[in-house]
N, C-alpha and C. Protein backbone atom coordinates (compact mmCIF):
# COMPACT_ATOMS: atom_id res chain seq x y z
N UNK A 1 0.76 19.64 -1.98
CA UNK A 1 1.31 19.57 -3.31
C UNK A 1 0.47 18.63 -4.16
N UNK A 2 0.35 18.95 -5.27
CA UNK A 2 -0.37 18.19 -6.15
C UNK A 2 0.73 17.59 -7.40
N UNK A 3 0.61 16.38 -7.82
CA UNK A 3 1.30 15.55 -8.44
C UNK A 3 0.64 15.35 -9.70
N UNK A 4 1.51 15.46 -10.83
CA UNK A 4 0.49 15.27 -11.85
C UNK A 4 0.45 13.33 -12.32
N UNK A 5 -0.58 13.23 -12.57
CA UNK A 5 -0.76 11.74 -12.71
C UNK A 5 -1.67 11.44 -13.93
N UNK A 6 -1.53 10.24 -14.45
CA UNK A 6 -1.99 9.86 -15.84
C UNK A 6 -3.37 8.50 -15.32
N UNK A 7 -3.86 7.75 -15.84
CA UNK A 7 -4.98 6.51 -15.85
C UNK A 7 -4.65 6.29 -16.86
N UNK A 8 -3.84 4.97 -16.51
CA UNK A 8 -3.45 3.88 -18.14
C UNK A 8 -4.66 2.47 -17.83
N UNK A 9 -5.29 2.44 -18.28
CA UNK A 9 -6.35 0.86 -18.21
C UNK A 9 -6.66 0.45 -16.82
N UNK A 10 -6.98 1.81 -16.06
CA UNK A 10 -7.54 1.68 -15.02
C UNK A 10 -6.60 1.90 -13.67
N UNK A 11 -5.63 2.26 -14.30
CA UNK A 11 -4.63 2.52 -12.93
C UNK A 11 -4.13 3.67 -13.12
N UNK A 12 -3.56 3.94 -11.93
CA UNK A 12 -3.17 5.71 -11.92
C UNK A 12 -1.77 5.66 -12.01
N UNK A 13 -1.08 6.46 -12.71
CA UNK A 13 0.60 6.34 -13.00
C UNK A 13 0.92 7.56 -12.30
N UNK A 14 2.20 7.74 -11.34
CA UNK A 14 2.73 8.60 -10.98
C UNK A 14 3.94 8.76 -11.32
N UNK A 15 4.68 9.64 -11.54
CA UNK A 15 6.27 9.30 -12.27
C UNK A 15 6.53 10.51 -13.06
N UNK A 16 7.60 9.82 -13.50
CA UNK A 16 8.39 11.40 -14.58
C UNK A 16 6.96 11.38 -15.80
N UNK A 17 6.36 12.81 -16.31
CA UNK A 17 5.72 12.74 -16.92
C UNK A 17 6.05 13.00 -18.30
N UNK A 18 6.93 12.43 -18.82
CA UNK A 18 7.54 12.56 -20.21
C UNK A 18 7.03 11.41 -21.09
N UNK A 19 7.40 11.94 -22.44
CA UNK A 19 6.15 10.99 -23.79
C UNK A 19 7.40 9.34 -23.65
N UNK A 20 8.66 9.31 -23.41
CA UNK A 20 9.32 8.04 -23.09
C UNK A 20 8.70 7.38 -22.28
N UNK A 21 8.53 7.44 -20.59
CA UNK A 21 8.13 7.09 -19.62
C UNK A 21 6.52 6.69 -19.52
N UNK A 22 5.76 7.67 -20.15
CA UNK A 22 4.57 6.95 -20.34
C UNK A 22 4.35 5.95 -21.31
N UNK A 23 4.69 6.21 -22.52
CA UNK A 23 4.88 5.14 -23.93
C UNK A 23 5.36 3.49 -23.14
N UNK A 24 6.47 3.78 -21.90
CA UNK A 24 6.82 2.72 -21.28
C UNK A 24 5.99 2.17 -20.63
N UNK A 25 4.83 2.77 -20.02
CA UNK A 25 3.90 2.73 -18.76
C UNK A 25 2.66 1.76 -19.62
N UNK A 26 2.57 2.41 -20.49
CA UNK A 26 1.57 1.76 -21.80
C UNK A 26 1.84 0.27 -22.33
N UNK A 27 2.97 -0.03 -22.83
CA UNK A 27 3.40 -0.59 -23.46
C UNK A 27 3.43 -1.95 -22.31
N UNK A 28 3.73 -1.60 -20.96
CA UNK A 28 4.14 -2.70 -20.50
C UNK A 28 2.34 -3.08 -19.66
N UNK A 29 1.59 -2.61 -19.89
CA UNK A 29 -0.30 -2.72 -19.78
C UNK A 29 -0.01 -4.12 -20.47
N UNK A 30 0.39 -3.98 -21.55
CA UNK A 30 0.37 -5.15 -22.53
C UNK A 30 0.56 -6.50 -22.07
N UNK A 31 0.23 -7.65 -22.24
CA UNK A 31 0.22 -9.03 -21.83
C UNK A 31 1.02 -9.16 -23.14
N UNK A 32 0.95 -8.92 -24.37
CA UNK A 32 1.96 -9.15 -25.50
C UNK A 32 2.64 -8.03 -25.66
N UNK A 33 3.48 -7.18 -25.96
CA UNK A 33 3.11 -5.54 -26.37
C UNK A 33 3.66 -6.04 -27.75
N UNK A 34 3.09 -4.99 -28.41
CA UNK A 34 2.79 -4.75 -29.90
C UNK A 34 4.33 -4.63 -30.55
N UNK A 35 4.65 -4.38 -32.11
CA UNK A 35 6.02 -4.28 -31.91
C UNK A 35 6.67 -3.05 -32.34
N UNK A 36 5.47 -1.95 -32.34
CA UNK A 36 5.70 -0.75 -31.92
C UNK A 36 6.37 -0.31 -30.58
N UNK A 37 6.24 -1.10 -29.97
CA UNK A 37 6.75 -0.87 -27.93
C UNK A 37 8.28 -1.33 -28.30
N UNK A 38 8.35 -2.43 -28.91
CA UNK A 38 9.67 -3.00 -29.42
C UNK A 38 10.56 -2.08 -29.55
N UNK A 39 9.79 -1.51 -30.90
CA UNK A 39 10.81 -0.62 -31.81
C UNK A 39 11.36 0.61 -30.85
N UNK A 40 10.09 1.50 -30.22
CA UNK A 40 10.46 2.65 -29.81
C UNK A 40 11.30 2.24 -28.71
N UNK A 41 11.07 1.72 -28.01
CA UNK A 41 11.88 1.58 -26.69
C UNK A 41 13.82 0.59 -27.18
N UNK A 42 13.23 0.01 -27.88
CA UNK A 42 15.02 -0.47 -28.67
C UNK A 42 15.06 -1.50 -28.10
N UNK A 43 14.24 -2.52 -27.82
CA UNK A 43 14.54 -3.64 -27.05
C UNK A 43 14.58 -4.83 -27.81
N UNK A 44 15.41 -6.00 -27.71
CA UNK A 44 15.07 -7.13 -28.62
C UNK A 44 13.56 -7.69 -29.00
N UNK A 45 12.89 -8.08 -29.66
CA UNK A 45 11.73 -8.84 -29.70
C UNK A 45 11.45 -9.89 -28.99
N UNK A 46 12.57 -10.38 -28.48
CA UNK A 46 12.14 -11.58 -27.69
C UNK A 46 12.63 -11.32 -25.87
N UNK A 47 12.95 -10.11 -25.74
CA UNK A 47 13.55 -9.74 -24.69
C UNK A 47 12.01 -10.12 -23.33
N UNK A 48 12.29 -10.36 -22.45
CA UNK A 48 10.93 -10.55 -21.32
C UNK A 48 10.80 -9.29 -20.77
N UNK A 49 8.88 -9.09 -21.07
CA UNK A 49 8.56 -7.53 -21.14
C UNK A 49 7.89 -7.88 -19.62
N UNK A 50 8.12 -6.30 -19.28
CA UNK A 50 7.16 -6.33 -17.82
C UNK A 50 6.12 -6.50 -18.10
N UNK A 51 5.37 -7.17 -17.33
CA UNK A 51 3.82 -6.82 -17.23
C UNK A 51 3.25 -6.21 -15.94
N UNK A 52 1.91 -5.57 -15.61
CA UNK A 52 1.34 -5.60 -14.98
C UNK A 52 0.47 -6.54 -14.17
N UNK A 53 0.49 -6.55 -13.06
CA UNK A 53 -0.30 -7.80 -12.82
C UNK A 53 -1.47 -6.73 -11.71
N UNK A 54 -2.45 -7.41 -11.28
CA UNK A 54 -3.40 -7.59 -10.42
C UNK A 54 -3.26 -8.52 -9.48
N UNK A 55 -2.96 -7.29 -8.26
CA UNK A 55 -2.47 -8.09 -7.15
C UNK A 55 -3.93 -7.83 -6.22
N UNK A 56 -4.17 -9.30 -5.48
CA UNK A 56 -5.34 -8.64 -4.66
C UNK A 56 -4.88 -8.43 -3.37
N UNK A 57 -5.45 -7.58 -2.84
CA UNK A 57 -5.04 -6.77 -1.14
C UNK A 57 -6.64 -6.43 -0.79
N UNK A 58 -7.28 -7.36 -0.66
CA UNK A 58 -8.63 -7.45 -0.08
C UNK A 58 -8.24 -8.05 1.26
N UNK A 59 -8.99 -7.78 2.51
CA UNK A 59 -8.98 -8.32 3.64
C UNK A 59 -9.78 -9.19 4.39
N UNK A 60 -10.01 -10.26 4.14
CA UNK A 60 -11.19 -10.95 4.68
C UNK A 60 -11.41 -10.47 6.05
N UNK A 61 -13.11 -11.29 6.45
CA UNK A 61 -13.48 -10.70 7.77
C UNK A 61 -12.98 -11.21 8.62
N UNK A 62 -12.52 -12.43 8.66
CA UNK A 62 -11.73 -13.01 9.86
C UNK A 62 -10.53 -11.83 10.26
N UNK A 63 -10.01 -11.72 9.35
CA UNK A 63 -8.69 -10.67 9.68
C UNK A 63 -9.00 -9.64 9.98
N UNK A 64 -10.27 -9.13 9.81
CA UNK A 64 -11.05 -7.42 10.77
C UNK A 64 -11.05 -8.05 12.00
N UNK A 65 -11.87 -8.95 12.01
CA UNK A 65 -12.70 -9.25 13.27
C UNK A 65 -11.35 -9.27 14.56
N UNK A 66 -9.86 -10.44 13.88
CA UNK A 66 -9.26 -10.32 14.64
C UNK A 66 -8.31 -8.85 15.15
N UNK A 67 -8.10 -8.65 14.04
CA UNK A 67 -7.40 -6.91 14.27
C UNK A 67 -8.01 -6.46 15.36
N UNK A 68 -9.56 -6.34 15.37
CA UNK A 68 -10.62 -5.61 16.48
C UNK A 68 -10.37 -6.30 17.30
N UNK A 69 -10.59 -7.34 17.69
CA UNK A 69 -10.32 -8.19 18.98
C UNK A 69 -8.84 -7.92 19.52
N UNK A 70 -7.57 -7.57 18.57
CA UNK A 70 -6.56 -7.21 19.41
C UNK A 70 -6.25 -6.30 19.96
N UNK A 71 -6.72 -5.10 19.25
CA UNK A 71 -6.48 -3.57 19.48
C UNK A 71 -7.91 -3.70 20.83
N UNK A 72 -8.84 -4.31 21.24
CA UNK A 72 -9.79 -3.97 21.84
C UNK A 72 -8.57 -5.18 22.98
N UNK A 73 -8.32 -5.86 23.48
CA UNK A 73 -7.74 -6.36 24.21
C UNK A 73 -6.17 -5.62 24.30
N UNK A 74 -5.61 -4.94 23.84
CA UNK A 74 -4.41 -4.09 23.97
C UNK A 74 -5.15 -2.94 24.17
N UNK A 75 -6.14 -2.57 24.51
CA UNK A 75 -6.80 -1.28 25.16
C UNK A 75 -7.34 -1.72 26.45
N UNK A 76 -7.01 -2.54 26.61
CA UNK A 76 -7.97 -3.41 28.03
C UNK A 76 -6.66 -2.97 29.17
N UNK A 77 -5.51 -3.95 28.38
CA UNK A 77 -4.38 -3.99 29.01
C UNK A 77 -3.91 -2.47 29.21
N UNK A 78 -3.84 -1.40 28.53
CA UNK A 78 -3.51 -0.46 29.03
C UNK A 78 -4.23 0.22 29.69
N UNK A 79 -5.31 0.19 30.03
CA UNK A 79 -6.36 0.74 30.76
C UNK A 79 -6.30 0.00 32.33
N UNK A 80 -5.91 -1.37 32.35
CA UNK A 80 -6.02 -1.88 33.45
C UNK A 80 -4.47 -1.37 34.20
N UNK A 81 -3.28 -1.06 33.16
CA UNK A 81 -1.87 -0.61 34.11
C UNK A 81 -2.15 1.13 34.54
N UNK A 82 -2.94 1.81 33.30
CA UNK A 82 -2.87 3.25 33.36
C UNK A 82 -3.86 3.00 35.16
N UNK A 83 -4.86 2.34 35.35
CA UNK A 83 -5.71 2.21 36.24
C UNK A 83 -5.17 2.04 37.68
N UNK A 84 -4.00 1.09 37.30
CA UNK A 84 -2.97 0.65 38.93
C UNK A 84 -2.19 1.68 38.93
N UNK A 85 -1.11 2.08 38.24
CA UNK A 85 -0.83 3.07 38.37
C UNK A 85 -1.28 4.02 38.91
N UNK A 86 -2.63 4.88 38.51
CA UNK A 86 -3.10 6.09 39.30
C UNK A 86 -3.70 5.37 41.10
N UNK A 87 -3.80 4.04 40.96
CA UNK A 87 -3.94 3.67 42.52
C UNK A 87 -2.77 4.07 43.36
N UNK A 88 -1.69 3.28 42.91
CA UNK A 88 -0.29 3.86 43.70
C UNK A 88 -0.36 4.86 43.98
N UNK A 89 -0.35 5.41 43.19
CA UNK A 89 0.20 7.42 43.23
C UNK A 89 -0.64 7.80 44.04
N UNK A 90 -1.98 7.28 44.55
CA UNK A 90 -3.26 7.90 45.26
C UNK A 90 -2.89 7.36 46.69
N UNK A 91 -2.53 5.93 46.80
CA UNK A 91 -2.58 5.65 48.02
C UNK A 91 -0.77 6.17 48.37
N UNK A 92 -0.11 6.30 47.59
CA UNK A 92 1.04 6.99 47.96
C UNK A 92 0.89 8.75 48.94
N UNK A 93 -0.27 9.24 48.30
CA UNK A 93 0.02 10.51 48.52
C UNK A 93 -1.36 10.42 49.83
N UNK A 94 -2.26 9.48 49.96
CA UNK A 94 -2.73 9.43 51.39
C UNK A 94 -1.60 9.33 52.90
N UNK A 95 -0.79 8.21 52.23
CA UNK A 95 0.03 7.66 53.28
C UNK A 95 0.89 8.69 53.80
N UNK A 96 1.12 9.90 52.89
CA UNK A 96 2.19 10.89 52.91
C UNK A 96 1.33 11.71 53.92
């Protein structure tokens, strides 16, 4: 399925695509909004407007490096039970 989506100042909007909802999407881009955003939307002038912010979700390398080091040591560990395991079952079915 494909979703229709808008780019307001560099970001992608997903949502109801109606001229209210975007005008809202716009308006709240704003660090001041204008008092056109005011008017149309019916809100007091001094009411506290959303903003957008810039959130960062960058991952430093320490936090790869360790991710890799865990998933590579939780592959160790299952490799070393999957490993005993098929011993049992082998020397089980000699003994039989």
């Amino acid at each position: 399925m494909i979703y229709p989506s808008l780019i307001i100042n560099k970001k992608t909007y997903r949502g109801q695509i109606d001229p209210l909802s975007v005008f809202n999407a716009i308006c709240a881009g704003f660090k001041t909004a204008p008092s056109q955003c005011d008017k149309t939307l019916k809100r007091p002038p001094n009411e506290k407007q959303f903003t957008v912010t810039e959130q960062s979700e960058s991952v430093t390398v320490v936090e790869i490096v360790l991710l890799v080091l865990f998933v590579m040591a939780l592959n160790a560990v299952l490799l070393y039970l999957c490993r005993r395991k098929a011993r049992r079952e082998m020397q089980n079915e000699m003994n039989m």
